[in-house]
PDB file of N, CA and C in Angstrom:
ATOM      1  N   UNK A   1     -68.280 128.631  56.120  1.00  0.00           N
ATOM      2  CA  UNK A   1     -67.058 128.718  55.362  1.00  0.00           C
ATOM      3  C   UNK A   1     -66.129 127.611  55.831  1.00  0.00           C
ATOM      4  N   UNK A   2     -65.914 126.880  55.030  1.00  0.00           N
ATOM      5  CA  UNK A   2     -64.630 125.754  55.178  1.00  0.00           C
ATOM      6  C   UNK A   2     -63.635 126.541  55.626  1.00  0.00           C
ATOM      7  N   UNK A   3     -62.330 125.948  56.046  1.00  0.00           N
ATOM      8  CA  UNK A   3     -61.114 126.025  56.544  1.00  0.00           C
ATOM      9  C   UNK A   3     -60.207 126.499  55.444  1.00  0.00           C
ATOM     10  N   UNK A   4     -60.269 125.539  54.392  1.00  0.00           N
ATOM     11  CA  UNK A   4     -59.628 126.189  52.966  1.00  0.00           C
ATOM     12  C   UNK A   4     -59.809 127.612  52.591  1.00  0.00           C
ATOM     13  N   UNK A   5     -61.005 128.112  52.595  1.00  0.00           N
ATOM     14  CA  UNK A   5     -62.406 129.280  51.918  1.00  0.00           C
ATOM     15  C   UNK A   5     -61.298 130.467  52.855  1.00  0.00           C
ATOM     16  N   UNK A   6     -61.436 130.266  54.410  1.00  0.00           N
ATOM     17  CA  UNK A   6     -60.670 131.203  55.064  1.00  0.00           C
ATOM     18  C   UNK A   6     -59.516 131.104  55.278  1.00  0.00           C
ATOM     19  N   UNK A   7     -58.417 130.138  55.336  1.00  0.00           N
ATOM     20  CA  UNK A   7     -57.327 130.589  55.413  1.00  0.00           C
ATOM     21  C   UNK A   7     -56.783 131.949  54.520  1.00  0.00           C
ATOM     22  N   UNK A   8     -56.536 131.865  53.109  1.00  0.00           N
ATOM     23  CA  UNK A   8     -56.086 132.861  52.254  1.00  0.00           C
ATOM     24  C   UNK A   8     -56.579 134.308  52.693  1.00  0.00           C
ATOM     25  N   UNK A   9     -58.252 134.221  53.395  1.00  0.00           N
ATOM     26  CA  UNK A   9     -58.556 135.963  53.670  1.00  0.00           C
ATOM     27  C   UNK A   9     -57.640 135.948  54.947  1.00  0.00           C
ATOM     28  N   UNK A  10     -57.421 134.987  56.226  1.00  0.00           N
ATOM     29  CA  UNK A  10     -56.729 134.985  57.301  1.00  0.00           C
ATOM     30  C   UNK A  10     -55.384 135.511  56.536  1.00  0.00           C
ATOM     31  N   UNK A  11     -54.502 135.554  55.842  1.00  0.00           N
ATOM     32  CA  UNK A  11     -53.547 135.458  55.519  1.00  0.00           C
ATOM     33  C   UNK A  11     -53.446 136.688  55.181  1.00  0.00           C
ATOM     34  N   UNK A  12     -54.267 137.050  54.502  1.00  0.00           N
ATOM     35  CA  UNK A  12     -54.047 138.656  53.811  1.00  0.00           C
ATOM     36  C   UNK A  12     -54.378 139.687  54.878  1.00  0.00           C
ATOM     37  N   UNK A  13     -55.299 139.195  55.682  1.00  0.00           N
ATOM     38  CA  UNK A  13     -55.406 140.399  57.287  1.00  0.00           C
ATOM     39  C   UNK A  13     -53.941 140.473  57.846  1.00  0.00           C
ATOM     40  N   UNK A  14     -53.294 139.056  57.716  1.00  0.00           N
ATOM     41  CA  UNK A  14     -51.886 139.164  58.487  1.00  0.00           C
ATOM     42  C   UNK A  14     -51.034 140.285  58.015  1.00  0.00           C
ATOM     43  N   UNK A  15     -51.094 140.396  57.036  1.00  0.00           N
ATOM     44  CA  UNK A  15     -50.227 141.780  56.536  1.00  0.00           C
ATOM     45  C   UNK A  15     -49.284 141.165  54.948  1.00  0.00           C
ATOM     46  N   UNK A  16     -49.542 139.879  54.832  1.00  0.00           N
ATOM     47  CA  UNK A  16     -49.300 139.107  53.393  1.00  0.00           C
ATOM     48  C   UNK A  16     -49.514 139.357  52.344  1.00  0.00           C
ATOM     49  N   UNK A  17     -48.729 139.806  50.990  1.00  0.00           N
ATOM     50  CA  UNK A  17     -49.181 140.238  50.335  1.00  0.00           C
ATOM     51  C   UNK A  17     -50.086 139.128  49.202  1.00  0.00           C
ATOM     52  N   UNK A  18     -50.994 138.663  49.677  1.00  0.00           N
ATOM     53  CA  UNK A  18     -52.248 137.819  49.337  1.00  0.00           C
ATOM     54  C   UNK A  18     -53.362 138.637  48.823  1.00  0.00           C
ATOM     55  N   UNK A  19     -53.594 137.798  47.591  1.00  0.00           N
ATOM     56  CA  UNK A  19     -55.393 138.545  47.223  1.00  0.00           C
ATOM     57  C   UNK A  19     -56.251 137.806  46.939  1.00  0.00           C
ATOM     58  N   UNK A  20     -57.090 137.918  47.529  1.00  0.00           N
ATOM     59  CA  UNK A  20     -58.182 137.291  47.338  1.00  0.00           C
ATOM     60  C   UNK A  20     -59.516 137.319  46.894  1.00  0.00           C
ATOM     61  N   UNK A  21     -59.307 136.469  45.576  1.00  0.00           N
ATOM     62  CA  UNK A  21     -60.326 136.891  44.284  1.00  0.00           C
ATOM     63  C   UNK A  21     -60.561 135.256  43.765  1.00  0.00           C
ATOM     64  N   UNK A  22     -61.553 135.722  42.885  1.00  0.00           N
ATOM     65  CA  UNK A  22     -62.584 134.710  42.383  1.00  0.00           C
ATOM     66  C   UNK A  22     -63.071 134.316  41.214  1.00  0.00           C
ATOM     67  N   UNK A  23     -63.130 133.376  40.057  1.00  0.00           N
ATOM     68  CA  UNK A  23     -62.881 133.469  38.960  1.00  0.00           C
ATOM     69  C   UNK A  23     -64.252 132.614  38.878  1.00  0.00           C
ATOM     70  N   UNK A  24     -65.581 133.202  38.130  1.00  0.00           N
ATOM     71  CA  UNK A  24     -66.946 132.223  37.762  1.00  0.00           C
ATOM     72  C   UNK A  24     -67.373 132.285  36.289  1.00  0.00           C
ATOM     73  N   UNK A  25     -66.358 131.370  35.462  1.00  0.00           N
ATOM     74  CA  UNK A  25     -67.049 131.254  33.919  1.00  0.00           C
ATOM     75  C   UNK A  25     -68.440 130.885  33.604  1.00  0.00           C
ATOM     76  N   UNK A  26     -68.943 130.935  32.455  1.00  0.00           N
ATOM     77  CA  UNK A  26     -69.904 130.525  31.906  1.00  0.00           C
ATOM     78  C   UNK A  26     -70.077 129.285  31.732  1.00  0.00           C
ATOM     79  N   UNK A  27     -70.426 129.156  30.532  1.00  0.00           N
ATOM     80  CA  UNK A  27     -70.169 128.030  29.597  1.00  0.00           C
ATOM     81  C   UNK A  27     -69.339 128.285  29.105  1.00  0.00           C
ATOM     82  N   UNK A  28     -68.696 127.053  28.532  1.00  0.00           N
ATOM     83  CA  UNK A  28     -67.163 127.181  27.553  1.00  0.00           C
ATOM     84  C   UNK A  28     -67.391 126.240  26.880  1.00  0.00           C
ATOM     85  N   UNK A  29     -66.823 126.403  25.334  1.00  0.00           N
ATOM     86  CA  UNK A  29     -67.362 125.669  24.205  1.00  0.00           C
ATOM     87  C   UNK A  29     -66.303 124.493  24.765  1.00  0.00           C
ATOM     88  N   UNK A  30     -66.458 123.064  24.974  1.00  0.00           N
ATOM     89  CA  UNK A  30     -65.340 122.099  25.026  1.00  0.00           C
ATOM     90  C   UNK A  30     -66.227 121.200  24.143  1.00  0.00           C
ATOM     91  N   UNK A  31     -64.858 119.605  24.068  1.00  0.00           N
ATOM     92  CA  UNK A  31     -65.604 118.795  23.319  1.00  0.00           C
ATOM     93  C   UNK A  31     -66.350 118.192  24.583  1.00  0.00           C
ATOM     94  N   UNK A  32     -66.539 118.324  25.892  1.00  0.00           N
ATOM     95  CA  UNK A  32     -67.846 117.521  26.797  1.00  0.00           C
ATOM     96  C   UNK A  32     -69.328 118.275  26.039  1.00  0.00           C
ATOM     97  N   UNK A  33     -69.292 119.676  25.650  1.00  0.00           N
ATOM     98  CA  UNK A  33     -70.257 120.211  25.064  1.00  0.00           C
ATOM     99  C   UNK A  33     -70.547 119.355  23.683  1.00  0.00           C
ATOM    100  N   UNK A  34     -69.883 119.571  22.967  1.00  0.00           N
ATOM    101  CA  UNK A  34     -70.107 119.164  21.429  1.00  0.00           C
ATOM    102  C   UNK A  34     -70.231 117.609  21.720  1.00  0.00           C
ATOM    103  N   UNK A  35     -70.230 116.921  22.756  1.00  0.00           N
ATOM    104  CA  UNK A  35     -70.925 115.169  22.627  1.00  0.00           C
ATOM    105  C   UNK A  35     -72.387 115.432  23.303  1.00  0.00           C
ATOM    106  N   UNK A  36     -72.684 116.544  24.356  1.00  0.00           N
ATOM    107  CA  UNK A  36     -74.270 116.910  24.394  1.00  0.00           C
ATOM    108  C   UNK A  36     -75.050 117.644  23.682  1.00  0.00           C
ATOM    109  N   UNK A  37     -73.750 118.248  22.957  1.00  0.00           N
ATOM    110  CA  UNK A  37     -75.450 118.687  21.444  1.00  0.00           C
ATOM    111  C   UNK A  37     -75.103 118.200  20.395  1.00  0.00           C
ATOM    112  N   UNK A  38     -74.253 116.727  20.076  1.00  0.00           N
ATOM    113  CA  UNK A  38     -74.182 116.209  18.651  1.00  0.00           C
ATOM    114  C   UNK A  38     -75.593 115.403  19.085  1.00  0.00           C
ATOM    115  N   UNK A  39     -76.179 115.596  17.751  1.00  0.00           N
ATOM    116  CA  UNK A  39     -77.455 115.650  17.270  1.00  0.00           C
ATOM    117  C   UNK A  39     -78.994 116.589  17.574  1.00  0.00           C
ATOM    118  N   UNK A  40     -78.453 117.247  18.354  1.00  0.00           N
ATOM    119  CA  UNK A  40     -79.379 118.712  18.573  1.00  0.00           C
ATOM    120  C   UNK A  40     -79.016 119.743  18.255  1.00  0.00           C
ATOM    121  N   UNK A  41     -78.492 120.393  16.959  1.00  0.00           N
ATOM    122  CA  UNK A  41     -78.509 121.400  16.418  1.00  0.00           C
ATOM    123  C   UNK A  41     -79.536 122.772  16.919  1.00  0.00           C
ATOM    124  N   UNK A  42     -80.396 122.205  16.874  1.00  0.00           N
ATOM    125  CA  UNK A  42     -81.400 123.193  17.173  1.00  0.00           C
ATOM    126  C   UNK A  42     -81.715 123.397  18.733  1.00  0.00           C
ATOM    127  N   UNK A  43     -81.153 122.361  19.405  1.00  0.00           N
ATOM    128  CA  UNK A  43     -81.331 122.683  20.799  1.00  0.00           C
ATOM    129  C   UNK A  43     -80.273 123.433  21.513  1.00  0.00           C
ATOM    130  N   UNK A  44     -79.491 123.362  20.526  1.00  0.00           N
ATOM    131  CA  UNK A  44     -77.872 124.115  20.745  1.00  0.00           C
ATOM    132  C   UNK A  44     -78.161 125.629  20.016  1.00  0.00           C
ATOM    133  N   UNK A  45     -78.570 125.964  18.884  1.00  0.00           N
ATOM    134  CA  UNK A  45     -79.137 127.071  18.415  1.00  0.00           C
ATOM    135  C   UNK A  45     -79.968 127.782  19.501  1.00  0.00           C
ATOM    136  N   UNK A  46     -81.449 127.322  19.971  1.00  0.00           N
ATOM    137  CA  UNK A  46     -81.927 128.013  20.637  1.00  0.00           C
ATOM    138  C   UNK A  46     -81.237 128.518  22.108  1.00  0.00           C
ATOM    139  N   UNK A  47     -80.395 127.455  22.419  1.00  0.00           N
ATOM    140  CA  UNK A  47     -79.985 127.678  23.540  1.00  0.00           C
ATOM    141  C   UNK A  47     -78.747 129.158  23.689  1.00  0.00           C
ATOM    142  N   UNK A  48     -78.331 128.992  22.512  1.00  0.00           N
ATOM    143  CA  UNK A  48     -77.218 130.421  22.374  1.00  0.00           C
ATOM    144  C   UNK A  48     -78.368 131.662  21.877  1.00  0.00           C
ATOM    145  N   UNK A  49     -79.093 131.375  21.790  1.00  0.00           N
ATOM    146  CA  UNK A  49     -79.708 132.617  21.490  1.00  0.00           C
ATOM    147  C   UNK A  49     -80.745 133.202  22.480  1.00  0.00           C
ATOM    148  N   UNK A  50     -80.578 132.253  23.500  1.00  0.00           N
ATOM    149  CA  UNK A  50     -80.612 133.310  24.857  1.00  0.00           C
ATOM    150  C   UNK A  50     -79.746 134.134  25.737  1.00  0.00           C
ATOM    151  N   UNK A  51     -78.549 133.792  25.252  1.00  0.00           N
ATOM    152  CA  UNK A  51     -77.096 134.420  25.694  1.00  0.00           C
ATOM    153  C   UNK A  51     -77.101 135.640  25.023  1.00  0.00           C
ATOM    154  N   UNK A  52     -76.838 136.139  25.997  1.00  0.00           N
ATOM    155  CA  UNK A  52     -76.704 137.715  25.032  1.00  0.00           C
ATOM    156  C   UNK A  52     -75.398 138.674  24.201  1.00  0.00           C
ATOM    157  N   UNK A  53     -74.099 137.291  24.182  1.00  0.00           N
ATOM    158  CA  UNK A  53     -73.245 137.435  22.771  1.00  0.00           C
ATOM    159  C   UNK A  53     -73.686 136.336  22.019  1.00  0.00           C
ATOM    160  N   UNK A  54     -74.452 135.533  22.444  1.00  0.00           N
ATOM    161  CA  UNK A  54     -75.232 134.981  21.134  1.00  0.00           C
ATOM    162  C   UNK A  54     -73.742 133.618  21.425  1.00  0.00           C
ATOM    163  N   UNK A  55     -73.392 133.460  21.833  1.00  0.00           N
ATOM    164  CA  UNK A  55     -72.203 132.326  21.371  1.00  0.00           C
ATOM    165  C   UNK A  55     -71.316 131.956  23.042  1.00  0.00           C
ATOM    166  N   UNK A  56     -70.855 130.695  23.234  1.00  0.00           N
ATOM    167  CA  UNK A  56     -70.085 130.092  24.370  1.00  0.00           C
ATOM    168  C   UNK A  56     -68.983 130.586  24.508  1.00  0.00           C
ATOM    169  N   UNK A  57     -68.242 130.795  25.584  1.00  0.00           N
ATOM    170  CA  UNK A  57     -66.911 131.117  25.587  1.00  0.00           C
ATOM    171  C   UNK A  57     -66.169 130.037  25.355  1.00  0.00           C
ATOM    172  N   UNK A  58     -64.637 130.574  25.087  1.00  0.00           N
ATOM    173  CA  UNK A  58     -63.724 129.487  24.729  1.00  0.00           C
ATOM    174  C   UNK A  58     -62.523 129.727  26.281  1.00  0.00           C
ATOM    175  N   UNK A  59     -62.059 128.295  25.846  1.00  0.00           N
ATOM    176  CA  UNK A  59     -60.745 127.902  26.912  1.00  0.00           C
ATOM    177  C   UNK A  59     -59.886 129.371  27.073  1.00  0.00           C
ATOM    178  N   UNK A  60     -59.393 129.787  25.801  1.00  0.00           N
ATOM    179  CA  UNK A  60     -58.349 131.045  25.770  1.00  0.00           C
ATOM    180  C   UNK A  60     -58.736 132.033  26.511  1.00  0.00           C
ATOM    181  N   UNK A  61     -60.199 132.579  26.403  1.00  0.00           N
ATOM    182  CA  UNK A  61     -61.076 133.613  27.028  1.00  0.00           C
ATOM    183  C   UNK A  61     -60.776 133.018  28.607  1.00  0.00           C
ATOM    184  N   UNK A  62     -61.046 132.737  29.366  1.00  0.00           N
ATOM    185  CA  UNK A  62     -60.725 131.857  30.782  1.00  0.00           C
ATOM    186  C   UNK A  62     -59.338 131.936  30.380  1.00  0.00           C
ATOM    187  N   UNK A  63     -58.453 131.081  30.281  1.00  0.00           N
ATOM    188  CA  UNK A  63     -57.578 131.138  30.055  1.00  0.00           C
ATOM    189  C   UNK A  63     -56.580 132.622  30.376  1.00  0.00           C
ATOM    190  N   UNK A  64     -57.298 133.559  29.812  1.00  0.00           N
ATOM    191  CA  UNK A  64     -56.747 134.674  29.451  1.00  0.00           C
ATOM    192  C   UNK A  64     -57.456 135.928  31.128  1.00  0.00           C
ATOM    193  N   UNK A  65     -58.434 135.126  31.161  1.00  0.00           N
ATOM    194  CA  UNK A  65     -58.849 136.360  32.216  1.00  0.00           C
ATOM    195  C   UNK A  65     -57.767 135.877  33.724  1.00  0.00           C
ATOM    196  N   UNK A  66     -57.648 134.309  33.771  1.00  0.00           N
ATOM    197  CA  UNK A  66     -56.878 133.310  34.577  1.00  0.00           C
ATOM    198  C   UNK A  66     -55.316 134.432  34.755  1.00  0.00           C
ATOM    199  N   UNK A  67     -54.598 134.665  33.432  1.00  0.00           N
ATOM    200  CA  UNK A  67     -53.460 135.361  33.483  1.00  0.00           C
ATOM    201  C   UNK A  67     -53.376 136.601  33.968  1.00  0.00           C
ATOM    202  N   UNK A  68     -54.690 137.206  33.506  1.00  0.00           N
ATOM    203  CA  UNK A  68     -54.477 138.725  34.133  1.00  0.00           C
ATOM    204  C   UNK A  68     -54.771 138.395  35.127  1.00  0.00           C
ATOM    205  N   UNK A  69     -55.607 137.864  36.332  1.00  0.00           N
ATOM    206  CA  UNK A  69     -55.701 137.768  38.049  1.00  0.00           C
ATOM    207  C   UNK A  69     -54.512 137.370  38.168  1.00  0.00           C
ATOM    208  N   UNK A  70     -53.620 136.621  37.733  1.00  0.00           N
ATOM    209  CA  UNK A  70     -52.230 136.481  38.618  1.00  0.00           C
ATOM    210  C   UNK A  70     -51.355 137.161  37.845  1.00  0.00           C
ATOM    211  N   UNK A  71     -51.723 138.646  37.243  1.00  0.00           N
ATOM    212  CA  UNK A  71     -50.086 139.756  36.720  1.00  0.00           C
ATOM    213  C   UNK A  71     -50.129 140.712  37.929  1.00  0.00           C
ATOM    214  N   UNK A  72     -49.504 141.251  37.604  1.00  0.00           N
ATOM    215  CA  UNK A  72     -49.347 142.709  38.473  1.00  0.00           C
ATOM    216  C   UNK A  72     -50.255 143.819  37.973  1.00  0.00           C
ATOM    217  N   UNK A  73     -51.151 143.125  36.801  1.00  0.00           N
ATOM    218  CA  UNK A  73     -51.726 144.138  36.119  1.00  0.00           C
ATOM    219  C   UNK A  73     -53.490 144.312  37.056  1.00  0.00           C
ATOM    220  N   UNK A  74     -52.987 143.488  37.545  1.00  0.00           N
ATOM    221  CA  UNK A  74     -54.283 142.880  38.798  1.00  0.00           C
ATOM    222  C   UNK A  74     -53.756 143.169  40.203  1.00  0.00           C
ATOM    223  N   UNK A  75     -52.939 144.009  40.897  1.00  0.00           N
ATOM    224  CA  UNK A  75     -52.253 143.876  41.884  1.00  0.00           C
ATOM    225  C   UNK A  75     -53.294 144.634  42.963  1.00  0.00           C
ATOM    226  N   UNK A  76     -53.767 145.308  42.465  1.00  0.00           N
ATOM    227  CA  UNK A  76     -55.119 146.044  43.454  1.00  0.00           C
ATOM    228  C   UNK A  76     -56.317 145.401  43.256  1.00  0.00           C
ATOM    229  N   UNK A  77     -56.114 144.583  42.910  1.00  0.00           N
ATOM    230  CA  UNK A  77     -58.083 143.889  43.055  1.00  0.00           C
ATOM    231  C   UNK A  77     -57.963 142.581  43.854  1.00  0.00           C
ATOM    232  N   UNK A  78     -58.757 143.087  44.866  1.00  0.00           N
ATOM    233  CA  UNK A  78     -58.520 141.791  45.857  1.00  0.00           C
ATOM    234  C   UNK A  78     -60.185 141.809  46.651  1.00  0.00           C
ATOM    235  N   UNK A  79     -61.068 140.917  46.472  1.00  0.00           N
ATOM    236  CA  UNK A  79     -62.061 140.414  47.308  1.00  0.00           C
ATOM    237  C   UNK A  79     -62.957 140.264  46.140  1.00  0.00           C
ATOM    238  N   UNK A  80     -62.230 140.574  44.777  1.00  0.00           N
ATOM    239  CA  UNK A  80     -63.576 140.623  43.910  1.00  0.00           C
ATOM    240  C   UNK A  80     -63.678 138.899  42.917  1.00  0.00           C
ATOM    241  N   UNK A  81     -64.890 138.862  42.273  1.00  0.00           N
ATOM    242  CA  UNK A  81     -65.410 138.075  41.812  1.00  0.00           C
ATOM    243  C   UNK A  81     -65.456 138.164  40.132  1.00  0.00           C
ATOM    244  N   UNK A  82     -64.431 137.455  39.549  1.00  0.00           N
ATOM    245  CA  UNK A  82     -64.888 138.172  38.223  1.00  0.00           C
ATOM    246  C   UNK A  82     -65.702 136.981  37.813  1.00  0.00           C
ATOM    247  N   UNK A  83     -66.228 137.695  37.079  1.00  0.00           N
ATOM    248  CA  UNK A  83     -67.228 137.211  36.414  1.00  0.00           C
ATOM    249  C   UNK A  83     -67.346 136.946  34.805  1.00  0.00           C
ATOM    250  N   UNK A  84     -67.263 136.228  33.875  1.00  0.00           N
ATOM    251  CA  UNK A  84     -66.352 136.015  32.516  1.00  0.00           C
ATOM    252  C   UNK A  84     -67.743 134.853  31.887  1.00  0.00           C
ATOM    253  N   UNK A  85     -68.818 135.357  31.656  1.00  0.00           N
ATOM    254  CA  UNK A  85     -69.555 134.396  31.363  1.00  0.00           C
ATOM    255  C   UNK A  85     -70.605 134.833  30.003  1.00  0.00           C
ATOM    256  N   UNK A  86     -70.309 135.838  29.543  1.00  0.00           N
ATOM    257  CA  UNK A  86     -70.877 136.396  28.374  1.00  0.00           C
ATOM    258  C   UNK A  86     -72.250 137.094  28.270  1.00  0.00           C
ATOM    259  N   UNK A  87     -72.452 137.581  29.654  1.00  0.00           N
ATOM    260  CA  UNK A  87     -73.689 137.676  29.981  1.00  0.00           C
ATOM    261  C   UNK A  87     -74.831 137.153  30.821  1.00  0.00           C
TER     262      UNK A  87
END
């Protein structure tokens, strides 16, 4: 563990009100995606149809899970890992 990795858990043992959590998207539809499958339609087809919503997440989705870890609506979840990847 780097120095970075542990300070924040060091911090929250101190008695800080720190939490420490973890945010691991999927894929997300951007335009870096849409310049590696312009001209593979079908390699982009098969490839979502091993995902099991069938489709990429978007910025807002992240975006949106990003807001709830830092509300108060998140104030008790601390060491966890979310996970936001569609499967």
């Amino acid at each position: 563990m780097g120095a970075d990795q542990g300070r924040p858990d060091g911090l929250a043992r101190a008695g800080d009100p720190i939490r420490c959590n973890s945010l691991h998207p999927g894929v997300i539809d951007t335009p870096m995606l849409d310049t590696f499958f312009a001209g593979r339609e079908e390699l982009r087809q098969t490839w979502l149809a091993g995902k099991p919503l069938g489709r990429m997440g978007s910025v807002d989705e992240i975006a949106g899970m990003i807001l709830f870890m830092a509300s108060g609506e998140a104030s008790f979840a601390t060491g966890a890992e979310f996970v936001i990847d569609g499967g």
